[in-house]
C-alpha atoms as a PDB file:
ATOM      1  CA  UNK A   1      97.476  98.970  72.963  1.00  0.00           C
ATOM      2  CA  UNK A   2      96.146 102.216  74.295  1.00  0.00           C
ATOM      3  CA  UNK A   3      93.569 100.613  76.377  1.00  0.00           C
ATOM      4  CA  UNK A   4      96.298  98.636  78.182  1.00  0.00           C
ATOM      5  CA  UNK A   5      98.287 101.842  79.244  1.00  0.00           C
ATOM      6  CA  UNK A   6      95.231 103.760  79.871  1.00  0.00           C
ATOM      7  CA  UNK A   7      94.692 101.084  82.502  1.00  0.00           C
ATOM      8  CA  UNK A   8      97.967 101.075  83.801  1.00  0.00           C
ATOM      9  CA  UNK A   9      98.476 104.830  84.669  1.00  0.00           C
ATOM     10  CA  UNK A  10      94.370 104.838  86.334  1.00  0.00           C
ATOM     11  CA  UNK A  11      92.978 103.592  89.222  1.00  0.00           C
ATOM     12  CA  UNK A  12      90.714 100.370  89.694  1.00  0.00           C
ATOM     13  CA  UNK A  13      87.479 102.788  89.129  1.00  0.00           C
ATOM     14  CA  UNK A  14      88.935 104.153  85.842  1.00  0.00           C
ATOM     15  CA  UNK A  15      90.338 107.691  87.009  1.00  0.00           C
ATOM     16  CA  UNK A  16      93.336 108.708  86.182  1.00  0.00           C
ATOM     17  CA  UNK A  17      96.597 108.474  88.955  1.00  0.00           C
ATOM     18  CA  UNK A  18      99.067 111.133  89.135  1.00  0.00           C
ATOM     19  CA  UNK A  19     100.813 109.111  91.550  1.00  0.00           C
ATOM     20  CA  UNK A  20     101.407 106.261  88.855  1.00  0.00           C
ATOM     21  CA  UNK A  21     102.021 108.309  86.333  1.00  0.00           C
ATOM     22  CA  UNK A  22     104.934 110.247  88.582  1.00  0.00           C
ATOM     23  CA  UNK A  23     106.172 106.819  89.649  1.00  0.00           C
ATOM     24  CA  UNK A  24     106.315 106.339  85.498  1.00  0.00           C
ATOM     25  CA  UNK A  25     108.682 109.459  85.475  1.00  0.00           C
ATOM     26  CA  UNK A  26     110.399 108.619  88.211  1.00  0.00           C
ATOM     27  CA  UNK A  27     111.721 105.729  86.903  1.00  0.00           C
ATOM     28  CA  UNK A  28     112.029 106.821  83.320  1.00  0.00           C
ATOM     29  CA  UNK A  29     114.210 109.592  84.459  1.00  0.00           C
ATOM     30  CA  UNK A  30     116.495 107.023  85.904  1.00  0.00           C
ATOM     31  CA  UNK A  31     117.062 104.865  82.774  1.00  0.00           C
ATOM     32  CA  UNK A  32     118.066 107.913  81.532  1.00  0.00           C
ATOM     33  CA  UNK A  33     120.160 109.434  83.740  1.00  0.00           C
ATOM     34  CA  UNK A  34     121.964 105.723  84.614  1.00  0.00           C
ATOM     35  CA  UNK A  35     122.608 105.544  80.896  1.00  0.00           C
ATOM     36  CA  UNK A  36     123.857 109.059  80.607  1.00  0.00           C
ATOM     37  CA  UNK A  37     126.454 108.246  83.041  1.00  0.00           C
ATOM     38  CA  UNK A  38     127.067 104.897  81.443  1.00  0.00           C
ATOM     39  CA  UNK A  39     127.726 106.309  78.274  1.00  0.00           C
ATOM     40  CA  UNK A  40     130.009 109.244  79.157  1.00  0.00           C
ATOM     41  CA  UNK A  41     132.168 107.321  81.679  1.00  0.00           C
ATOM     42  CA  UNK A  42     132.522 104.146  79.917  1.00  0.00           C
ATOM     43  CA  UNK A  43     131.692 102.554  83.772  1.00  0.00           C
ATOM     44  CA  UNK A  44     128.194 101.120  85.495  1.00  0.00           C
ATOM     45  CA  UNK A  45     128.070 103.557  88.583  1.00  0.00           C
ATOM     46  CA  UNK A  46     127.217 103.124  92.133  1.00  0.00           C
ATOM     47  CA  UNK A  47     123.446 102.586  92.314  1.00  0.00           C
ATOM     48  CA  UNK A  48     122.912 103.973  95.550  1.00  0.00           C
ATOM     49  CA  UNK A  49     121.472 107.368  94.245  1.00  0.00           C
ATOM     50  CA  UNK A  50     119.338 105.894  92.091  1.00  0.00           C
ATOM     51  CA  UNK A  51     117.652 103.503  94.765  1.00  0.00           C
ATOM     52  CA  UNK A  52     117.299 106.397  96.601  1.00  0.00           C
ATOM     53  CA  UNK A  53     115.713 108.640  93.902  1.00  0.00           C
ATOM     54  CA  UNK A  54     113.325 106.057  93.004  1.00  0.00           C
ATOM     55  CA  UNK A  55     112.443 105.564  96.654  1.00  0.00           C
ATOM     56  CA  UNK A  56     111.460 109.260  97.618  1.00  0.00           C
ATOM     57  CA  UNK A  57     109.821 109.477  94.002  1.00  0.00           C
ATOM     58  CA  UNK A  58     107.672 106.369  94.731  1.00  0.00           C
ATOM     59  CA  UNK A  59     106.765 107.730  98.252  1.00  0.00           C
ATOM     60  CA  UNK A  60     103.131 110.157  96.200  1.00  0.00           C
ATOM     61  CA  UNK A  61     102.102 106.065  95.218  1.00  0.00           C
ATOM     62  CA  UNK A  62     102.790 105.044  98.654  1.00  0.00           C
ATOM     63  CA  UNK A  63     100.976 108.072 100.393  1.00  0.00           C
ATOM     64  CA  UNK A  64      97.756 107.574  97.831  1.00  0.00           C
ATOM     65  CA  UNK A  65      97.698 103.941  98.511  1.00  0.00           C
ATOM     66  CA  UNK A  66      97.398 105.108 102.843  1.00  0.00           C
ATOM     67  CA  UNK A  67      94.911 107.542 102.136  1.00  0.00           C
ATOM     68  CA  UNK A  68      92.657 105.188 100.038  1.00  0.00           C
ATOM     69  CA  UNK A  69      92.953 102.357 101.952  1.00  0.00           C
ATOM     70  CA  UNK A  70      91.671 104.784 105.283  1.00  0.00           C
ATOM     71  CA  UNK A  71      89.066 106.316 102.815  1.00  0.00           C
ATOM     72  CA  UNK A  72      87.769 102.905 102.652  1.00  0.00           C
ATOM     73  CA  UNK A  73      87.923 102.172 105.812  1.00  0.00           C
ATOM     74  CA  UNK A  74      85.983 104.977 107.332  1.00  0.00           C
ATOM     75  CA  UNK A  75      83.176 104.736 109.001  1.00  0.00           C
ATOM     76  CA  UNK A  76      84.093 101.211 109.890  1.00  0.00           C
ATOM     77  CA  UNK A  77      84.772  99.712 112.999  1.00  0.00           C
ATOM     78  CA  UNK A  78      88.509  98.729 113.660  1.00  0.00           C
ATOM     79  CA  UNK A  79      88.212  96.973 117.080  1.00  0.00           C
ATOM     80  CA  UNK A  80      88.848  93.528 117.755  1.00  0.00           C
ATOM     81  CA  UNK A  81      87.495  91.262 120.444  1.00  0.00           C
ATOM     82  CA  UNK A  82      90.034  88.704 121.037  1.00  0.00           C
ATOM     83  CA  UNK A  83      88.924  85.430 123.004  1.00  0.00           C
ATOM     84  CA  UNK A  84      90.573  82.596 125.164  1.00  0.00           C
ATOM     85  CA  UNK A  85      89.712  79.175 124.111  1.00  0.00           C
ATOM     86  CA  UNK A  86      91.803  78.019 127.301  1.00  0.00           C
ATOM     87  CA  UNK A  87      89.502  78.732 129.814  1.00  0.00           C
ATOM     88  CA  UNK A  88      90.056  77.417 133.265  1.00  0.00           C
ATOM     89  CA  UNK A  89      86.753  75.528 134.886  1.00  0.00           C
ATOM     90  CA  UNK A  90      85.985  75.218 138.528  1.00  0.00           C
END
């Protein structure tokens, strides 16, 4: 069992991810705070804040994913040549 959730809170090359593991806490803190609320009101509340918390929580994932992805991509060429396969004879 501790292989699998070694491999969930690390990269693809085996390193660990902080932005996983904050995602992890984001949404633990959550359950926590949605049940908190559920238990001392005796209602389900509006999830709005909650959407929103996990949204700006889940934006370190989002911003590692960009900078990866244009890591990998350096050096590379990003044009493209685009071609008509209507053209018009004489």
């Amino acid at each position: 069992m501790k292989p699998f959730w070694r491999s969930v809170f690390s990269e693809a090359d085996g390193t660990g991810s902080w932005s996983r593991v904050s995602s992890a806490m984001t949404l633990v803190a959550s359950l926590v705070w949605v049940s908190y609320v559920v238990l001392h009101t005796k209602a389900i509340p509006s999830l709005d804040g909650v959407a929103l918390f996990i949204g700006t929580g889940n934006v370190s994932y989002v911003a590692n994913k960009v900078s990866t992805a244009i890591a990998a991509n350096k050096g590379t060429s990003s044009s493209t040549t685009i071609t008509s396969s209507s053209e018009t004879k004489s």
